[in-house]
PDB file of N, CA and C in Angstrom:
ATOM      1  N   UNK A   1      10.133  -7.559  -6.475  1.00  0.00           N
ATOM      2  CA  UNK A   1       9.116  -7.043  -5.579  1.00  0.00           C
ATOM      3  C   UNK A   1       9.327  -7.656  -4.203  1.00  0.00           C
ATOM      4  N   UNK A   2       9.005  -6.870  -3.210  1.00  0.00           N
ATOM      5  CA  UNK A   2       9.474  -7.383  -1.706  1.00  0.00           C
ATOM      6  C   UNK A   2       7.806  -8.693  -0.878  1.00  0.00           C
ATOM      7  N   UNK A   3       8.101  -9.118  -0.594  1.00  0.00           N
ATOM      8  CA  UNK A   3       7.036  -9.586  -0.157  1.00  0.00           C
ATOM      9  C   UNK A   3       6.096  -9.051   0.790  1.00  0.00           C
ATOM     10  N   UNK A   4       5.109  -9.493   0.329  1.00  0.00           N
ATOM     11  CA  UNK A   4       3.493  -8.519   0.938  1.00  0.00           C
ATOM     12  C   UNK A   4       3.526  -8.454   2.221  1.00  0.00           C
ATOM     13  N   UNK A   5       3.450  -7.374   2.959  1.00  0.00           N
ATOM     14  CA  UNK A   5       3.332  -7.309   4.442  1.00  0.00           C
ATOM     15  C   UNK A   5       2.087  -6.813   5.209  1.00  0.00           C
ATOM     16  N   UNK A   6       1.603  -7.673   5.889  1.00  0.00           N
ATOM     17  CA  UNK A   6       0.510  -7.033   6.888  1.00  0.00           C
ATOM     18  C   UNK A   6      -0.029  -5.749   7.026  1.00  0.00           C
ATOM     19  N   UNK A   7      -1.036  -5.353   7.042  1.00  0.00           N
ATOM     20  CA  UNK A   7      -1.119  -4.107   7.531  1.00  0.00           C
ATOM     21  C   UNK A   7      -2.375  -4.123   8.548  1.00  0.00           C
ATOM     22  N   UNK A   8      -2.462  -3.264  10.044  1.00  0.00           N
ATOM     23  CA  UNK A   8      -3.288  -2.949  10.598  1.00  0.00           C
ATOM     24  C   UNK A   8      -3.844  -2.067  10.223  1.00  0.00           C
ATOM     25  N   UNK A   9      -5.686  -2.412   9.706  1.00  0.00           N
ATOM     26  CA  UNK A   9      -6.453  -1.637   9.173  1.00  0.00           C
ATOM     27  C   UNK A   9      -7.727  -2.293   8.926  1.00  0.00           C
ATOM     28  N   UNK A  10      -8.535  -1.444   8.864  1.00  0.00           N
ATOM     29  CA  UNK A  10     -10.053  -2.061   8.629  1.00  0.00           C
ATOM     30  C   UNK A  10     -10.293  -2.168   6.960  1.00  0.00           C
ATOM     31  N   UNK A  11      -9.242  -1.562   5.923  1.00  0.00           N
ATOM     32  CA  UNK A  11      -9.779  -1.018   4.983  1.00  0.00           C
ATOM     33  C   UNK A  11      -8.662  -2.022   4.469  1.00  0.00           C
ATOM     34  N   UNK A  12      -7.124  -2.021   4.714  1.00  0.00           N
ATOM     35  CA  UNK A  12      -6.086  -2.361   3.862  1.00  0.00           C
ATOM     36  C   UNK A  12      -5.893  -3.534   4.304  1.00  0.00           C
ATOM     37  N   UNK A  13      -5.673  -4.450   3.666  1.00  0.00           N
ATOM     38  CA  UNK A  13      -4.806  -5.815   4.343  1.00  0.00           C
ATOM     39  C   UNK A  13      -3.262  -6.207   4.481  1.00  0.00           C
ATOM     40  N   UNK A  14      -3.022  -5.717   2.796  1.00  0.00           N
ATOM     41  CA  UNK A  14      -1.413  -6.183   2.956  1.00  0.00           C
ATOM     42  C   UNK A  14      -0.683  -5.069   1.386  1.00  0.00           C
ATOM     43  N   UNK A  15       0.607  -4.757   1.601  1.00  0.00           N
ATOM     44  CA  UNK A  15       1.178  -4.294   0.220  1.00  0.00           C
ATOM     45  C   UNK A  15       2.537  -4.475   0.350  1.00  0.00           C
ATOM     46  N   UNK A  16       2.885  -4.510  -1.198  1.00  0.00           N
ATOM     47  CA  UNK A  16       4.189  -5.276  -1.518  1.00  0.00           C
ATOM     48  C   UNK A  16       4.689  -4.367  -2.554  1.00  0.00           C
ATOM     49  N   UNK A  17       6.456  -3.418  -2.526  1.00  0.00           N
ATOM     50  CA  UNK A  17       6.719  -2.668  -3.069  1.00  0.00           C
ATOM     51  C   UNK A  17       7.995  -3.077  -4.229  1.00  0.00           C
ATOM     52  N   UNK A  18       7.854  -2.520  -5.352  1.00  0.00           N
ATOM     53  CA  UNK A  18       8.729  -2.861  -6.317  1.00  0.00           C
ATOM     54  C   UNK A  18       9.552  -1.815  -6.731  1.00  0.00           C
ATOM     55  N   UNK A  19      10.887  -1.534  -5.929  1.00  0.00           N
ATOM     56  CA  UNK A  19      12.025  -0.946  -6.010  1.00  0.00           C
ATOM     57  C   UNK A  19      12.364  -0.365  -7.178  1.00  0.00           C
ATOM     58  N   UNK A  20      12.948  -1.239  -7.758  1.00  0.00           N
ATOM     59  CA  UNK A  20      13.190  -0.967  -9.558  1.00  0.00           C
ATOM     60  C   UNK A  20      12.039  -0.584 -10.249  1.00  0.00           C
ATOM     61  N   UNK A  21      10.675  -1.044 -10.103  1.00  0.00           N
ATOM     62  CA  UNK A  21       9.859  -0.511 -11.288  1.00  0.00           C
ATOM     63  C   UNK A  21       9.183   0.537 -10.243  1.00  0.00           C
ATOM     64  N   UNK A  22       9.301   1.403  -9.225  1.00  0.00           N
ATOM     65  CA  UNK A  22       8.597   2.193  -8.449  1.00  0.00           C
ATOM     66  C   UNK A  22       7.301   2.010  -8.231  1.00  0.00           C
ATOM     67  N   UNK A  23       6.963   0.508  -8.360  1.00  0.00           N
ATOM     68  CA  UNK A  23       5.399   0.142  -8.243  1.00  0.00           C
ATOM     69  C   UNK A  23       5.177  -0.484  -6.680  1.00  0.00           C
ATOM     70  N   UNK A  24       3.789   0.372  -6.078  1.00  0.00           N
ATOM     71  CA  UNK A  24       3.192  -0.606  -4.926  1.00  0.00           C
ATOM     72  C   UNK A  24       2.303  -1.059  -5.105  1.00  0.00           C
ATOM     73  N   UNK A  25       1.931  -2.421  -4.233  1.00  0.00           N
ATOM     74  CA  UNK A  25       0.603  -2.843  -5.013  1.00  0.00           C
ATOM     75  C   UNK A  25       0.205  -2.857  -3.859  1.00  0.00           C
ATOM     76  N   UNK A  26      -1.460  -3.075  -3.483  1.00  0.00           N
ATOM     77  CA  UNK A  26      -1.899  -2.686  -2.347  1.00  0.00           C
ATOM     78  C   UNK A  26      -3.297  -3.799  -2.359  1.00  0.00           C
ATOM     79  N   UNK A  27      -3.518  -4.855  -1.490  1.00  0.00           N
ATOM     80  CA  UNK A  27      -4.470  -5.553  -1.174  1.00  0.00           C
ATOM     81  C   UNK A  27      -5.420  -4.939  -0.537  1.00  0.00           C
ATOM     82  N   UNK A  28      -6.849  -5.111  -0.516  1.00  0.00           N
ATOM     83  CA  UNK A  28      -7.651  -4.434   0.140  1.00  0.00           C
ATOM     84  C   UNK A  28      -8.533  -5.831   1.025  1.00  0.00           C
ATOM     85  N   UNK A  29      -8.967  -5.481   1.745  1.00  0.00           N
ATOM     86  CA  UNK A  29      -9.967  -6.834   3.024  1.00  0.00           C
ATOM     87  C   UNK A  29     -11.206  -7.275   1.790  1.00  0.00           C
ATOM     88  N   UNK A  30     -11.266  -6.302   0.823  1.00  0.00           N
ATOM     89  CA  UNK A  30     -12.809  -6.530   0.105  1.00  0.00           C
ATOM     90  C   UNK A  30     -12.373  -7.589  -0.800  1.00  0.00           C
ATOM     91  N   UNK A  31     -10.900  -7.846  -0.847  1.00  0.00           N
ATOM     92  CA  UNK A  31     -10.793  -8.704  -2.106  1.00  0.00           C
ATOM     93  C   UNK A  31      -9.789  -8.066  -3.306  1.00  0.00           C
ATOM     94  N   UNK A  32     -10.401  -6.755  -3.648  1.00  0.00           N
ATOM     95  CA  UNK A  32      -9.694  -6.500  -4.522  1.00  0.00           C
ATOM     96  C   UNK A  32      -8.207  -5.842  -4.171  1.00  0.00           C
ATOM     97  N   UNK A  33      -7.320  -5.448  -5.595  1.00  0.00           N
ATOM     98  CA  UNK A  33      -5.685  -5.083  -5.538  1.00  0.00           C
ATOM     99  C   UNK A  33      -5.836  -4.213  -6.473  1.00  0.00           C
ATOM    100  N   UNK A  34      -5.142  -3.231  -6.278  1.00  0.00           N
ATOM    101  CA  UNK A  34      -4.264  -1.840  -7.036  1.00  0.00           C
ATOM    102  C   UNK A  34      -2.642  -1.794  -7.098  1.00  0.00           C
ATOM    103  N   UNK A  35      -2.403  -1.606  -8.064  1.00  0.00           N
ATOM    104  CA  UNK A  35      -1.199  -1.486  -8.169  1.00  0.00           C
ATOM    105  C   UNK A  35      -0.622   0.324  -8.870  1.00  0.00           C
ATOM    106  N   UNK A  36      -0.154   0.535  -7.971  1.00  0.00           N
ATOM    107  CA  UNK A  36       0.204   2.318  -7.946  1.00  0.00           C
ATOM    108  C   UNK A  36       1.416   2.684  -8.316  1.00  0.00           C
ATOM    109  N   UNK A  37       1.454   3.404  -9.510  1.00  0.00           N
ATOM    110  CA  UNK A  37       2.635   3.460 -10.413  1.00  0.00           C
ATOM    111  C   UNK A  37       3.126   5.170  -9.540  1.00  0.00           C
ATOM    112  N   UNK A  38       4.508   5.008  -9.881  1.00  0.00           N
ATOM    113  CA  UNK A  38       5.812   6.637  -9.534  1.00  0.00           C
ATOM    114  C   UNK A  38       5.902   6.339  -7.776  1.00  0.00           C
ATOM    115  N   UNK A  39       5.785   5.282  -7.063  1.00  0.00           N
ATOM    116  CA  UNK A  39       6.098   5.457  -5.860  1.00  0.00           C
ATOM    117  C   UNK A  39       7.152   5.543  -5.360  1.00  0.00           C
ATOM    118  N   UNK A  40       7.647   6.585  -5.008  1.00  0.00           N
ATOM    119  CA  UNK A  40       8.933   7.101  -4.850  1.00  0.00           C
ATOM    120  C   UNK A  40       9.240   6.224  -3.184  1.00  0.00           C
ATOM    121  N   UNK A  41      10.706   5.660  -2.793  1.00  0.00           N
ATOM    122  CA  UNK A  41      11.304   4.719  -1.893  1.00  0.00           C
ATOM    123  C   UNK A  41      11.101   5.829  -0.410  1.00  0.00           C
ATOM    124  N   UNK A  42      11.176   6.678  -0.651  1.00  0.00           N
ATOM    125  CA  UNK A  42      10.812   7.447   0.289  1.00  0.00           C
ATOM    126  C   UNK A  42       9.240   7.394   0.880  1.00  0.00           C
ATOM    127  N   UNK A  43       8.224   7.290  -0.173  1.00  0.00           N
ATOM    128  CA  UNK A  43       6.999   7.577   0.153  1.00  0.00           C
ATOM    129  C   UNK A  43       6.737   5.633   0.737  1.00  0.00           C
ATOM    130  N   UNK A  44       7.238   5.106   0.437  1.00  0.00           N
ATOM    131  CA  UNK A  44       6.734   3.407   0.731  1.00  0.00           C
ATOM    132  C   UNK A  44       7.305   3.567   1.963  1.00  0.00           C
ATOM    133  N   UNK A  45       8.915   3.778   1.959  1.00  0.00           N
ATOM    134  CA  UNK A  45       9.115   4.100   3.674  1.00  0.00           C
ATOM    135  C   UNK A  45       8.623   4.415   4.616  1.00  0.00           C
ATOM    136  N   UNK A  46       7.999   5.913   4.127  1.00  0.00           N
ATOM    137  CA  UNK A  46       7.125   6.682   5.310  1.00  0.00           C
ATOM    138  C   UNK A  46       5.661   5.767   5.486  1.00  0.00           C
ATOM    139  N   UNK A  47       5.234   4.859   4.269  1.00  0.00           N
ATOM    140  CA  UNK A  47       3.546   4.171   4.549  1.00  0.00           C
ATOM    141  C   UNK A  47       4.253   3.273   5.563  1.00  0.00           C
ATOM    142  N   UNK A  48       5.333   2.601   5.138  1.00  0.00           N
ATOM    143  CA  UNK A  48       5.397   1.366   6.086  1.00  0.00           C
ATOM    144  C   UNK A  48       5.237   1.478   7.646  1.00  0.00           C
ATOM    145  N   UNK A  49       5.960   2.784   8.310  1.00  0.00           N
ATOM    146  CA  UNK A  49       6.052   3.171   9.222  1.00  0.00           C
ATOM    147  C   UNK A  49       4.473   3.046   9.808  1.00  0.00           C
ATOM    148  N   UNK A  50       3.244   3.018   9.090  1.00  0.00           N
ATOM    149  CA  UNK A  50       1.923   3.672   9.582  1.00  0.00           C
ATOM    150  C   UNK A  50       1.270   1.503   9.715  1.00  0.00           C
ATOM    151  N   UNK A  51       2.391   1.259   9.271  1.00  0.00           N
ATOM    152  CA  UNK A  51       1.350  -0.055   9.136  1.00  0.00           C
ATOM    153  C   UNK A  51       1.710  -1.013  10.415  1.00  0.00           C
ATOM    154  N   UNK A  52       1.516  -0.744  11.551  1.00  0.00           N
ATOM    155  CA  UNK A  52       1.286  -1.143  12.934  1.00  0.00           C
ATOM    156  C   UNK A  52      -0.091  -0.836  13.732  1.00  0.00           C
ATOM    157  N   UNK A  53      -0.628   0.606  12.809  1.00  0.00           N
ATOM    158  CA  UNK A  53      -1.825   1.076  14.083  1.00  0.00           C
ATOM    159  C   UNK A  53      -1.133   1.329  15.315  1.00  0.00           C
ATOM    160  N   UNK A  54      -0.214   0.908  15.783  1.00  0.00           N
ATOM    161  CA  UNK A  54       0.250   1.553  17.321  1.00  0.00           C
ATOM    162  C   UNK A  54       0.344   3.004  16.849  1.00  0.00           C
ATOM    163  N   UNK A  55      -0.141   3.562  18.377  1.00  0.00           N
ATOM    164  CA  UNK A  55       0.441   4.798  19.238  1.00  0.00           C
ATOM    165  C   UNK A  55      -0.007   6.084  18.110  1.00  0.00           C
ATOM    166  N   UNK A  56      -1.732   5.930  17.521  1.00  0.00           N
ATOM    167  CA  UNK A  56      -2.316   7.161  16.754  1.00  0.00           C
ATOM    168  C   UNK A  56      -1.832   6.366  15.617  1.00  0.00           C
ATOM    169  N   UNK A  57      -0.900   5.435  14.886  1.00  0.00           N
ATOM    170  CA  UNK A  57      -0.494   5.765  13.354  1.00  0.00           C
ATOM    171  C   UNK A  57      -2.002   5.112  12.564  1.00  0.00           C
ATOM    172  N   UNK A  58      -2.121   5.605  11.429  1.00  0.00           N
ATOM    173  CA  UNK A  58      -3.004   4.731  10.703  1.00  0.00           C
ATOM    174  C   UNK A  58      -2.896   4.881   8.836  1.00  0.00           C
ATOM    175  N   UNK A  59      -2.353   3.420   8.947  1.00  0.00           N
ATOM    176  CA  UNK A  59      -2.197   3.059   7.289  1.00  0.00           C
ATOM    177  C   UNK A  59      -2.997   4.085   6.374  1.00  0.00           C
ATOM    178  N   UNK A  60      -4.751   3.532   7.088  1.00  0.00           N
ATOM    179  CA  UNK A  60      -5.844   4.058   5.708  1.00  0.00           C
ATOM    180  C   UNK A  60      -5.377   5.560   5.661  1.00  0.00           C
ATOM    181  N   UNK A  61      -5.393   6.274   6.332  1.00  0.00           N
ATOM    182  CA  UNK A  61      -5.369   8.099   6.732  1.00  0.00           C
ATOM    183  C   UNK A  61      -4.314   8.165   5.611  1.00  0.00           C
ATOM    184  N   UNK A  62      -3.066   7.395   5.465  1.00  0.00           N
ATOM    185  CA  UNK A  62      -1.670   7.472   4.984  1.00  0.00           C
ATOM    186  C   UNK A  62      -2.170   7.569   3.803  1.00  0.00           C
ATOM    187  N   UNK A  63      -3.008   6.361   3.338  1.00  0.00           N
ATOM    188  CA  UNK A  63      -3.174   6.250   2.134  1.00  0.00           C
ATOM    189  C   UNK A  63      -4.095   6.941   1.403  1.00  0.00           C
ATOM    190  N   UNK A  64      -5.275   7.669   2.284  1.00  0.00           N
ATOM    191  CA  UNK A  64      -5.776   8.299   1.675  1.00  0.00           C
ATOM    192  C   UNK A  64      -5.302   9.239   1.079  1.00  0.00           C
ATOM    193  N   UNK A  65      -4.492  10.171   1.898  1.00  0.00           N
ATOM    194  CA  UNK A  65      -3.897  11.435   1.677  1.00  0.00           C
ATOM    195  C   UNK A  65      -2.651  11.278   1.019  1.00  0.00           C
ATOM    196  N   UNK A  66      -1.709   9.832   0.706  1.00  0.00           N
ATOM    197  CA  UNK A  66      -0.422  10.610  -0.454  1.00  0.00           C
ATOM    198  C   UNK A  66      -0.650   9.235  -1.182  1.00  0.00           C
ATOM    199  N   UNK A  67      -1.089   7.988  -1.195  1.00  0.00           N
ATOM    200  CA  UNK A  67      -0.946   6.971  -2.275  1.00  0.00           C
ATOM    201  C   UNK A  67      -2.508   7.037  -3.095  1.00  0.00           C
ATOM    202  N   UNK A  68      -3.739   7.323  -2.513  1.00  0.00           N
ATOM    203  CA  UNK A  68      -4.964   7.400  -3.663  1.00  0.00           C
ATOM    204  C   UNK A  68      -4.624   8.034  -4.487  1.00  0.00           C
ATOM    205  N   UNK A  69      -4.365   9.100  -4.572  1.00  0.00           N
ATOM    206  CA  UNK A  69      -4.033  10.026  -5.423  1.00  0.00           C
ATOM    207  C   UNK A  69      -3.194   9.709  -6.929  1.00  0.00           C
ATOM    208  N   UNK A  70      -2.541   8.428  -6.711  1.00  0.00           N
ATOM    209  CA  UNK A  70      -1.253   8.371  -7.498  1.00  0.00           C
ATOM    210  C   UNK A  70      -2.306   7.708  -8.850  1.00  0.00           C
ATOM    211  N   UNK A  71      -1.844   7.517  -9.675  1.00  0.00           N
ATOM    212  CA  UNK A  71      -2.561   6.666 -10.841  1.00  0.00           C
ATOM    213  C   UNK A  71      -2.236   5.322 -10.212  1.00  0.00           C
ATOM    214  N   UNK A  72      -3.060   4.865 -10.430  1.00  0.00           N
ATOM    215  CA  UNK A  72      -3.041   3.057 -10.706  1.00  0.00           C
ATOM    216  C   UNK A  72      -3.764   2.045 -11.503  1.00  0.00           C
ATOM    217  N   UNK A  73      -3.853   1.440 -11.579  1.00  0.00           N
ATOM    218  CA  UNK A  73      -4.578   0.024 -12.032  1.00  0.00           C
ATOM    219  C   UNK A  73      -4.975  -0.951 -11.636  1.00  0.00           C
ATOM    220  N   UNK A  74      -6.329  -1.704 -11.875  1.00  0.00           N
ATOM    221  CA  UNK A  74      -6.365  -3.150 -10.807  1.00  0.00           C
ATOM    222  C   UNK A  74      -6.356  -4.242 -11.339  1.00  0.00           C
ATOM    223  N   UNK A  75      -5.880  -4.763 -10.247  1.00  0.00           N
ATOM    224  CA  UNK A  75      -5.277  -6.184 -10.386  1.00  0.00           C
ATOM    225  C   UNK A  75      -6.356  -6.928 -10.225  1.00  0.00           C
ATOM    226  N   UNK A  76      -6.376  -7.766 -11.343  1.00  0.00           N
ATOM    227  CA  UNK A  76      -7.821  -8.884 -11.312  1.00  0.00           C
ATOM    228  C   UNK A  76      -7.103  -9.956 -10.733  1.00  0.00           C
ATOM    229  N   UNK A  77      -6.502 -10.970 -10.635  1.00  0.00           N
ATOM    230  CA  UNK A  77      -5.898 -12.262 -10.079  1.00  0.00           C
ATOM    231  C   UNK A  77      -4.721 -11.888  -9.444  1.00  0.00           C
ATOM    232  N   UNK A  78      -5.218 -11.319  -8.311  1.00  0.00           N
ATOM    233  CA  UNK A  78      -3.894 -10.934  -7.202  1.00  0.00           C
ATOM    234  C   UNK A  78      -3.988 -12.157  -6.449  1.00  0.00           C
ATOM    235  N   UNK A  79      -5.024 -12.882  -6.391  1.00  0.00           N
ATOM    236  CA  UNK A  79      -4.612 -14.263  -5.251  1.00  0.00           C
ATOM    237  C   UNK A  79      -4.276 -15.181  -5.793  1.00  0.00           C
TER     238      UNK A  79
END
């Protein structure tokens, strides 16, 4: 798994993607973590791109519309 990276957002804090098992996991500011199974290297590519907030981009919008959707699970002891 790659290590957790920042994200500009009111909603997301940080997510960290796992290549081989196609898993992202996704920190939220509230505390809690999801971990989102079939994430295709393409689709983590295109989120990463949104996780600056510069110039219109925005993570949450990203995530609402192609990673909620995916199945996941939560992570009780993500810290």
């Amino acid at each position: 798994m790659s290590d957790f990276q920042p994200i500009v957002s009111s909603n997301l804090e940080s997510a960290a993607y796992d290549a081989k098992g196609r898993t992202l996991t996704l920190r939220f500011k509230n505390g809690t973590a999801y971990r989102y199974a079939r994430v295709m290297p393409g689709l983590w590519k295109k989120f990463q791109k949104e996780f600056d907030g510069k110039e219109g981009r925005s993570a949450g919008k990203f995530f609402f519309k192609h990673i909620k959707p995916l199945a996941c699970e939560q992570i009780d002891n993500w810290k």
